[in-house]
N, C-alpha and C. Protein backbone atom coordinates (compact mmCIF):
# COMPACT_ATOMS: atom_id res chain seq x y z
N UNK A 1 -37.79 -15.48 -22.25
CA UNK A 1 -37.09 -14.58 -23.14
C UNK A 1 -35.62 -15.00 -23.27
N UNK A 2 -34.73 -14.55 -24.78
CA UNK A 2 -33.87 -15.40 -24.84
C UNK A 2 -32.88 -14.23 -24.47
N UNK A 3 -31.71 -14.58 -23.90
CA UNK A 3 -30.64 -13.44 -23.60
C UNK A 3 -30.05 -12.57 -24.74
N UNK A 4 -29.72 -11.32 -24.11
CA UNK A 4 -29.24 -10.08 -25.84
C UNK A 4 -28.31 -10.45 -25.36
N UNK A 5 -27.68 -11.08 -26.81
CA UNK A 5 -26.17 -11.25 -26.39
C UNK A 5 -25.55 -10.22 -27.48
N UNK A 6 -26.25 -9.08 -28.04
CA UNK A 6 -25.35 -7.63 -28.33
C UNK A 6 -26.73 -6.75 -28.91
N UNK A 7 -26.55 -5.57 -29.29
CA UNK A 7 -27.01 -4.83 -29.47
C UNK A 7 -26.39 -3.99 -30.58
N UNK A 8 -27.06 -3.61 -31.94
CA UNK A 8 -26.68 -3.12 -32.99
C UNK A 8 -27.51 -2.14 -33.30
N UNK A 9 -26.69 -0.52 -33.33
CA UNK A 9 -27.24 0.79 -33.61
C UNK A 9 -26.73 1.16 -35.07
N UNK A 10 -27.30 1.40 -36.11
CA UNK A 10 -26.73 2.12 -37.34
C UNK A 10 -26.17 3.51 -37.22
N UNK A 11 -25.39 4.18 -37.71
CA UNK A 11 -25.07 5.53 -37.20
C UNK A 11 -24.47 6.05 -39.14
N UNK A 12 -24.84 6.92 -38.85
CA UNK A 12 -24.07 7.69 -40.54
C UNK A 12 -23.10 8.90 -39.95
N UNK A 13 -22.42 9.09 -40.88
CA UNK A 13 -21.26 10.22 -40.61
C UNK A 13 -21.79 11.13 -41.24
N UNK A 14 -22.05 12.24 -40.67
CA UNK A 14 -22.17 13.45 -41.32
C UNK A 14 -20.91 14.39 -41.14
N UNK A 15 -21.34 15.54 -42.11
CA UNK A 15 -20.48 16.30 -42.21
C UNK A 15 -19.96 17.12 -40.81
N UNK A 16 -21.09 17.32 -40.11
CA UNK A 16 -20.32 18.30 -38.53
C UNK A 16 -19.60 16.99 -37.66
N UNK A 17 -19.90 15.43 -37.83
CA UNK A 17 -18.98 14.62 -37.16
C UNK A 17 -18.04 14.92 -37.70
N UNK A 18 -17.44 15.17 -38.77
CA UNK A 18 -15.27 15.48 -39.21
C UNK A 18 -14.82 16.84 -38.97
N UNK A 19 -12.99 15.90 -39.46
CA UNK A 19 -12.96 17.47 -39.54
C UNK A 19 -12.55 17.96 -40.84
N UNK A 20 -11.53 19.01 -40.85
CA UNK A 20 -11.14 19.66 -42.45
C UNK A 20 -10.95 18.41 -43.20
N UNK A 21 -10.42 17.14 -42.91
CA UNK A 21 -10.26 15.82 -43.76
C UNK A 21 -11.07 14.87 -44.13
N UNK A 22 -12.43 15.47 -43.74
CA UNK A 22 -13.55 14.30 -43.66
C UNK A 22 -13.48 13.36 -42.95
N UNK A 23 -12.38 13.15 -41.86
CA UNK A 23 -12.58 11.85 -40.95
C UNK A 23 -13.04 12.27 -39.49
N UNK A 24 -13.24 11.63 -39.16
CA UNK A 24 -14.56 11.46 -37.77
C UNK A 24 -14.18 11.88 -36.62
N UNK A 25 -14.01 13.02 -36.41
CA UNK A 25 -13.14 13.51 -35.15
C UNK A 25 -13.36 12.91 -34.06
N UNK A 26 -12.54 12.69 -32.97
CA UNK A 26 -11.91 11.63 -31.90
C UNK A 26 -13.28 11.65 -30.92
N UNK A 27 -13.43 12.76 -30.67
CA UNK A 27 -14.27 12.94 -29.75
C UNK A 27 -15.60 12.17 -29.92
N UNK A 28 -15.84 12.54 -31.58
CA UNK A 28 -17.47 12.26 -31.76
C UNK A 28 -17.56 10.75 -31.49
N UNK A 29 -16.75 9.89 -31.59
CA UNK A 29 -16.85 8.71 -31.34
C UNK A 29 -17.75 8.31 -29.86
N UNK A 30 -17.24 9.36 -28.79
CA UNK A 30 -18.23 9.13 -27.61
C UNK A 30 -19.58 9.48 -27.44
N UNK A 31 -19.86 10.28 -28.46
CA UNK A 31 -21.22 10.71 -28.96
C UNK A 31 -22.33 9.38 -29.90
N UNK A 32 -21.10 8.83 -30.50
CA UNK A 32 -21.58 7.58 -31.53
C UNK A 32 -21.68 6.98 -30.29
N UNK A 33 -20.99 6.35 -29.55
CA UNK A 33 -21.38 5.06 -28.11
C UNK A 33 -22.26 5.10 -27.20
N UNK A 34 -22.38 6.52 -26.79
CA UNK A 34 -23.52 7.34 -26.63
C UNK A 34 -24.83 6.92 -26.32
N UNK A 35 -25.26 6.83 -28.04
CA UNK A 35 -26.26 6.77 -28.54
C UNK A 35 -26.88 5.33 -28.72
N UNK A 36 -25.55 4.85 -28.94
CA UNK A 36 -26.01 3.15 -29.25
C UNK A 36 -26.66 2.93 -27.46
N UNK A 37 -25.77 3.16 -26.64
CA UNK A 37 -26.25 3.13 -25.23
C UNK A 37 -27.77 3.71 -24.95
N UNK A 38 -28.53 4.83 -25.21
CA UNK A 38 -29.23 5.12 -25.30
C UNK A 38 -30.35 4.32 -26.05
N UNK A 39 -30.19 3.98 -27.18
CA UNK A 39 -31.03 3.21 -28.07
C UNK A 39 -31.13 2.03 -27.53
N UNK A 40 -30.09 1.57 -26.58
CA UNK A 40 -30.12 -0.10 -26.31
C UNK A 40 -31.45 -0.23 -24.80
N UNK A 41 -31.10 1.18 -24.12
CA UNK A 41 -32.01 1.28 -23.24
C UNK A 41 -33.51 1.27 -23.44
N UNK A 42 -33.28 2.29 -24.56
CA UNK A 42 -34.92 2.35 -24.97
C UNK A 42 -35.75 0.79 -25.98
N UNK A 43 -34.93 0.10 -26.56
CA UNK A 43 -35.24 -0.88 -27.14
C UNK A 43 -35.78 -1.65 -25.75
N UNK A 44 -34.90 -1.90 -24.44
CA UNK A 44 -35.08 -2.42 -23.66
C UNK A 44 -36.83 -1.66 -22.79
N UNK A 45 -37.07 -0.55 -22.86
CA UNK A 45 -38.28 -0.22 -22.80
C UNK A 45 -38.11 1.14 -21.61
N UNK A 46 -36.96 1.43 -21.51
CA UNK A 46 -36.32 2.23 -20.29
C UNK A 46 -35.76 3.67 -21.24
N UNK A 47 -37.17 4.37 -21.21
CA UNK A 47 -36.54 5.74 -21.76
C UNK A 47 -35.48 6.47 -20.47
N UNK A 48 -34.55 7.00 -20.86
CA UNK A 48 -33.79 8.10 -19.42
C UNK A 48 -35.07 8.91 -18.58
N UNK A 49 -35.75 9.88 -19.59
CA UNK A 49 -36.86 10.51 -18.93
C UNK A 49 -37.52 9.36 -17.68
N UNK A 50 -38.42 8.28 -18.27
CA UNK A 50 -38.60 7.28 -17.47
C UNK A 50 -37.85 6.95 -16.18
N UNK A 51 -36.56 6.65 -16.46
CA UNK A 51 -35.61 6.24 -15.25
C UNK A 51 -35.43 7.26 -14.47
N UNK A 52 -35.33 8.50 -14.74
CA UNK A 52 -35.69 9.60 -14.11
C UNK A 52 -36.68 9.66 -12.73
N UNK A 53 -37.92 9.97 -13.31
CA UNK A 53 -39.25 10.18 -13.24
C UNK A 53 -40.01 8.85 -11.91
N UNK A 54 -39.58 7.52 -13.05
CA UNK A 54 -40.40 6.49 -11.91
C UNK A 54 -39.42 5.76 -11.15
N UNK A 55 -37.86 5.76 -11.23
CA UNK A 55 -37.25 4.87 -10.56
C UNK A 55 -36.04 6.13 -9.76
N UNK A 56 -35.75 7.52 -9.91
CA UNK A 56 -34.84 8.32 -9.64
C UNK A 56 -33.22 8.00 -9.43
N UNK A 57 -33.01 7.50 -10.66
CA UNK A 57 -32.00 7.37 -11.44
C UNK A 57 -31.47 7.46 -12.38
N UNK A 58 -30.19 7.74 -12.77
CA UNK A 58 -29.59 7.70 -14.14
C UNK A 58 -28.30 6.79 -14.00
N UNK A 59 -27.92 6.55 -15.29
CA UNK A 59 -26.80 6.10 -15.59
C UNK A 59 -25.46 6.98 -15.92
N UNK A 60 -24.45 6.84 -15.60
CA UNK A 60 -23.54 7.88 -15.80
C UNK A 60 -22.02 7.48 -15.85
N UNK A 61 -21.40 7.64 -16.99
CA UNK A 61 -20.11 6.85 -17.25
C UNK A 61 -19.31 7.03 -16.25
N UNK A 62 -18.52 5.87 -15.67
CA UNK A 62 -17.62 6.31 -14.70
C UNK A 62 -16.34 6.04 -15.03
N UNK A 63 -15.87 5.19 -16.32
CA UNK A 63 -14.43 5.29 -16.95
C UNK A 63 -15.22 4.62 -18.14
N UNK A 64 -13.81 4.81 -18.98
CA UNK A 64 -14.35 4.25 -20.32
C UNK A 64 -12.51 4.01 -21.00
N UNK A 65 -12.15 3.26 -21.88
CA UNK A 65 -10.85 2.97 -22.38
C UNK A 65 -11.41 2.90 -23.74
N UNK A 66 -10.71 3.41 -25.01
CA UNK A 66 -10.79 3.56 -26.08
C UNK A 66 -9.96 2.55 -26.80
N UNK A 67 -9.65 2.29 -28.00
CA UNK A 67 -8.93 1.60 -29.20
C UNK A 67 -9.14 2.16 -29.94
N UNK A 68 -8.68 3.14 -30.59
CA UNK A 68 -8.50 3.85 -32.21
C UNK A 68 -7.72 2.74 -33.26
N UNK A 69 -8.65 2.35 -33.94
CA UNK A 69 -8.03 0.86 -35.11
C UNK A 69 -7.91 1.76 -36.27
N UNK A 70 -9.00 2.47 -36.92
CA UNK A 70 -8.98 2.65 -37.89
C UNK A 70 -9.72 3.93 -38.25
N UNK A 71 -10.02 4.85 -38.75
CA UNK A 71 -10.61 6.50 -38.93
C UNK A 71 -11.99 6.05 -39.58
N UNK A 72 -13.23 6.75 -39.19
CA UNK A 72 -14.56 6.34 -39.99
C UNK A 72 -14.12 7.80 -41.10
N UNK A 73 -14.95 7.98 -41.91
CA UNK A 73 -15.07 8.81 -42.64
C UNK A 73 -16.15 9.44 -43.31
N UNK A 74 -16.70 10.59 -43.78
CA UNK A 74 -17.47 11.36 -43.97
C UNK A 74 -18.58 10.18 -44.89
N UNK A 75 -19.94 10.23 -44.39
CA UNK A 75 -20.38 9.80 -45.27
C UNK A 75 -20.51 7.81 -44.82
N UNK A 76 -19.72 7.30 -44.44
CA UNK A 76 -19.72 6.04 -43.61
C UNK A 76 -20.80 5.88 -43.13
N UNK A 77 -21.60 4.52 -43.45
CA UNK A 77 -22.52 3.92 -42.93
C UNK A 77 -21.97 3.13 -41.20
N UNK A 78 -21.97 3.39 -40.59
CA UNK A 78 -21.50 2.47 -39.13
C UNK A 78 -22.28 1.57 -38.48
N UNK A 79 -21.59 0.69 -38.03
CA UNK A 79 -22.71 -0.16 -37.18
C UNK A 79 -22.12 -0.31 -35.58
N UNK A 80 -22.47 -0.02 -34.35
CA UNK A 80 -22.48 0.59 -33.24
C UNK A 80 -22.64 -0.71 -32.57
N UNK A 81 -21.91 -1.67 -31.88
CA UNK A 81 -22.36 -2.48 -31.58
C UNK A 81 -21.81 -2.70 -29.87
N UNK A 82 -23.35 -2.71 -29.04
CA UNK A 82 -23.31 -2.94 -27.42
C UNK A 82 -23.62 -3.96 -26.67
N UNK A 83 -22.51 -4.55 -25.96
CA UNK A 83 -22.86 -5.79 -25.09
C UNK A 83 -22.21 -5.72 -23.63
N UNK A 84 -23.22 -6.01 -22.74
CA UNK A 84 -22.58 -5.84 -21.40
C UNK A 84 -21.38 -7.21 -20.94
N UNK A 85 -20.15 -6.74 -20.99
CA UNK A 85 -19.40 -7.51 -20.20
C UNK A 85 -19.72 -8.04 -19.06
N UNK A 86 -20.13 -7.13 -17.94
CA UNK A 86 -20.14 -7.83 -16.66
C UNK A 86 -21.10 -7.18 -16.22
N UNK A 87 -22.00 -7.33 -15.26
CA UNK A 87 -23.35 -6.73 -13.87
C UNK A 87 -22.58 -6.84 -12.62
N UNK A 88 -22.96 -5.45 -12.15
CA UNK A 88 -22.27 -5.66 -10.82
C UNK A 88 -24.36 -4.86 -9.90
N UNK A 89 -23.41 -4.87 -8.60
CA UNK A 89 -24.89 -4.49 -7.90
C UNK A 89 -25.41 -3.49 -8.09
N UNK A 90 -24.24 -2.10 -8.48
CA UNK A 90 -25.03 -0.80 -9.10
C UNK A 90 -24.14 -0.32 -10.02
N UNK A 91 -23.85 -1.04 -10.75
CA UNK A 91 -23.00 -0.64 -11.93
C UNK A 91 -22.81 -1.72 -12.93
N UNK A 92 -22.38 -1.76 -14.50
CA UNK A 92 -22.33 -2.75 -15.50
C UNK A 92 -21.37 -2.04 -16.29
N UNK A 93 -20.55 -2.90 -16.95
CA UNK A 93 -19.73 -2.66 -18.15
C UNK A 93 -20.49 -2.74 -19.14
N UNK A 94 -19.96 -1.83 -20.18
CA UNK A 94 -20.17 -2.67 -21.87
C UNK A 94 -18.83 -2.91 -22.42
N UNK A 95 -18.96 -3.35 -23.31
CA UNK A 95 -17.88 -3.71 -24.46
C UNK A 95 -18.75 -2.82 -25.35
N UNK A 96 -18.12 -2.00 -26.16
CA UNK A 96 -18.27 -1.18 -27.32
C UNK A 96 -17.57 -0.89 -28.64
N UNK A 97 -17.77 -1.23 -29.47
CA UNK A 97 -17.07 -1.51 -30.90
C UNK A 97 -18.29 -0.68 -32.05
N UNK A 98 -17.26 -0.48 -32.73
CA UNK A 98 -17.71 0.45 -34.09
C UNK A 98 -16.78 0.03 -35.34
N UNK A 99 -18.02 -0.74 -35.93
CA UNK A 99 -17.53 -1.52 -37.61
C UNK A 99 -18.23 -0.57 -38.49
N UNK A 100 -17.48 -0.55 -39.57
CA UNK A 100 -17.82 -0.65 -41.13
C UNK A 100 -17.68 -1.88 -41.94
N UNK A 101 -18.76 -2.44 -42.73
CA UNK A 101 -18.58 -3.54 -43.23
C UNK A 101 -18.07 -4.47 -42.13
N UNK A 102 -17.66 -5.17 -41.43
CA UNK A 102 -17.48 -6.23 -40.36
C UNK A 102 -16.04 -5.42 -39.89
N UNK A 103 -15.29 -4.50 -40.36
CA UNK A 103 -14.31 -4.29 -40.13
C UNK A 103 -14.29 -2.98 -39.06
N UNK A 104 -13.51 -3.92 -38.18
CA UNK A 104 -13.90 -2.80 -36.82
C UNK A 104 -12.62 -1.62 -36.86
N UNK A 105 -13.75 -0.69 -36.49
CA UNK A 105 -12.71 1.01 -35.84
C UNK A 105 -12.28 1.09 -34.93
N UNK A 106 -13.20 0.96 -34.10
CA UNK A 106 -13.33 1.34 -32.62
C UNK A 106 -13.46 0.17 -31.80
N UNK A 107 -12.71 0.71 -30.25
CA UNK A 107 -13.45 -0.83 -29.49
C UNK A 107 -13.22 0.28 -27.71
N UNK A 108 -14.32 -0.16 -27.25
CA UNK A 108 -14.45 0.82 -26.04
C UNK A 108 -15.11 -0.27 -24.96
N UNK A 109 -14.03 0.05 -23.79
CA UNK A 109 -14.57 -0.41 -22.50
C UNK A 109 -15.11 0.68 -21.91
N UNK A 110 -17.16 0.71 -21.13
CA UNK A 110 -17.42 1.44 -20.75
C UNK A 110 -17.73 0.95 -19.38
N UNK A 111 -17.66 1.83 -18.51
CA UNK A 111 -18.39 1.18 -17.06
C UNK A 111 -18.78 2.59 -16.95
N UNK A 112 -20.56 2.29 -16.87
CA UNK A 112 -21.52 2.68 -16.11
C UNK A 112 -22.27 2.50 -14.53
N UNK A 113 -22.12 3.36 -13.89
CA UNK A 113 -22.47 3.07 -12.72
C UNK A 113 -24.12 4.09 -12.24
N UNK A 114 -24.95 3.21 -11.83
CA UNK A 114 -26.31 3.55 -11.21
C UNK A 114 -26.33 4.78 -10.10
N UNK A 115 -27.10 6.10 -10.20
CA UNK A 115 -26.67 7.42 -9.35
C UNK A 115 -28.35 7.63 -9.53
N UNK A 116 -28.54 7.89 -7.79
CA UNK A 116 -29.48 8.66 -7.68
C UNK A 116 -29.84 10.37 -8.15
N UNK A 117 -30.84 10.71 -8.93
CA UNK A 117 -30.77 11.91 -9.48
C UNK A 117 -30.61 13.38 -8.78
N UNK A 118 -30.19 12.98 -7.18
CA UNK A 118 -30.83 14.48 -6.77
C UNK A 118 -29.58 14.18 -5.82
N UNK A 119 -28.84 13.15 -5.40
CA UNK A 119 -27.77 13.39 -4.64
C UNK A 119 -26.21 12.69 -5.36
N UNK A 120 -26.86 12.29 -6.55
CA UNK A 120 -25.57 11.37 -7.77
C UNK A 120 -24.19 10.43 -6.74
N UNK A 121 -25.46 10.23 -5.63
CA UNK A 121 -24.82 8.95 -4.87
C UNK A 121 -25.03 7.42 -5.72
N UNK A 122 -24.38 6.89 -5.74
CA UNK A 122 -24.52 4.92 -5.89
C UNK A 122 -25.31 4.63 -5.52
N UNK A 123 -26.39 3.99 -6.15
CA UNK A 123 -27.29 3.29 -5.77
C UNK A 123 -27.35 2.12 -6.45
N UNK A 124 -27.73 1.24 -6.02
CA UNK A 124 -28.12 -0.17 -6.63
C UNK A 124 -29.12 -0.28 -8.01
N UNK A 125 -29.02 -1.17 -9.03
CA UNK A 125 -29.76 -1.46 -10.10
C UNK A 125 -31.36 -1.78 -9.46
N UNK A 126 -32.61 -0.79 -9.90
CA UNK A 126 -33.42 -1.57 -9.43
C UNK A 126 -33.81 -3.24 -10.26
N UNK A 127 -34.24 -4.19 -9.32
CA UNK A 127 -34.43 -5.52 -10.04
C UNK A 127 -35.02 -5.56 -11.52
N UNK A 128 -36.04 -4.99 -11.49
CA UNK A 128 -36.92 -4.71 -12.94
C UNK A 128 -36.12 -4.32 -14.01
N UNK A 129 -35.47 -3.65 -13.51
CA UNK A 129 -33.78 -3.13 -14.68
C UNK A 129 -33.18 -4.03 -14.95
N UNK A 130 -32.61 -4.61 -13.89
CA UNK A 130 -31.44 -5.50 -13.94
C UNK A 130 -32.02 -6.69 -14.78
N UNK A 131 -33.29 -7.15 -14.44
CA UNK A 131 -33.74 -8.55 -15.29
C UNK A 131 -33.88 -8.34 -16.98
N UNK A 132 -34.32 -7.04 -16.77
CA UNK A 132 -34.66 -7.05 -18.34
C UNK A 132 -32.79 -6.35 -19.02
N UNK A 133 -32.28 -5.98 -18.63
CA UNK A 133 -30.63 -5.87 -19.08
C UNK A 133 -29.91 -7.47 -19.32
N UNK A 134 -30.41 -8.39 -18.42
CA UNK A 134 -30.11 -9.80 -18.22
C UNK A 134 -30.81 -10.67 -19.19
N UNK A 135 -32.08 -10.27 -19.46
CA UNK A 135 -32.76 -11.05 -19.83
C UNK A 135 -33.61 -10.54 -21.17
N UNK A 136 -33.63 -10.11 -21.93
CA UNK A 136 -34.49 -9.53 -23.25
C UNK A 136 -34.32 -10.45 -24.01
C-alpha cells in the first residue's frame, strides 16, 4: 500500500456556521477540522464507536494552534485538508488547512494524543492503528 500523504474532506458553509455577516464564525472552524479528522479515520476503516468498543480508546486533542488567513463565507464550498506531521508512541500531529479554490483560510497544528476510555490515561497507539495511519 502506497503512503496517504494527505487527506481531503469537502465541507459547505451553511447558514448556522456564520454569523449576522455571513462569515464563518471562529469557532466553527474546529468543528470543520473536526470532521475532516473523523472522516480521515473512518476512510482509514476505524469508526470512533469501533476504537471504543474493540481497542478501548479514543483520540482526544491535546493542543491545537490556529492561522486565521482569510474568512470562509456563507455558502463556500471548502476543502478540509489532513496530514499527519509527526507519530509519536501514543500521540500524532496533523497539519490542518482549509482552502477555497487552492486558496488557503485556515492552517491548524493539531496534536492528538491516544487515552484509554474509562481512565483517559495515555496509552500507546495500538500497532494495527499505527500501520494503517502510516501506511494506507
Amino acid at each position: 500500500m502506497a503512503a496517504v500523504s494527505h487527506f481531503d474532506w469537502p465541507v459547505r458553509v451553511y447558514y448556522e456556521d456564520t454569523d449576522a455577516g455571513g462569515v464563518v464564525y471562529h469557532s466553527q472552524y474546529l468543528n470543520f477540522f473536526e470532521r475532516a479528522r473523523t472522516e480521515w479515520l473512518r476512510h482509514l476503516g476505524f469508526e470512533h464507536n469501533y476504537l471504543r468498543e474493540e481497542f478501548k480508546l479514543i483520540f482526544v486533542v491535546h493542543s491545537m494552534q490556529i492561522a486565521f488567513k482569510k474568512p470562509a463565507k456563507l455558502n463556500d464550498l471548502l476543502t478540509i485538508t489532513s496530514e499527519i506531521a509527526k507519530m509519536g508512541r501514543g500521540s500524532f500531529e496533523f497539519f490542518q488547512k482549509i482552502t477555497i479554490n487552492q486558496q488557503t483560510l485556515i492552517e491548524a497544528q493539531v496534536k492528538l494524543a491516544c487515552v484509554d476510555t474509562l481512565t483517559f490515561k495515555p496509552i500507546s497507539i495500538p500497532e494495527q492503528i499505527r500501520l494503517k495511519m502510516e501506511h494506507t
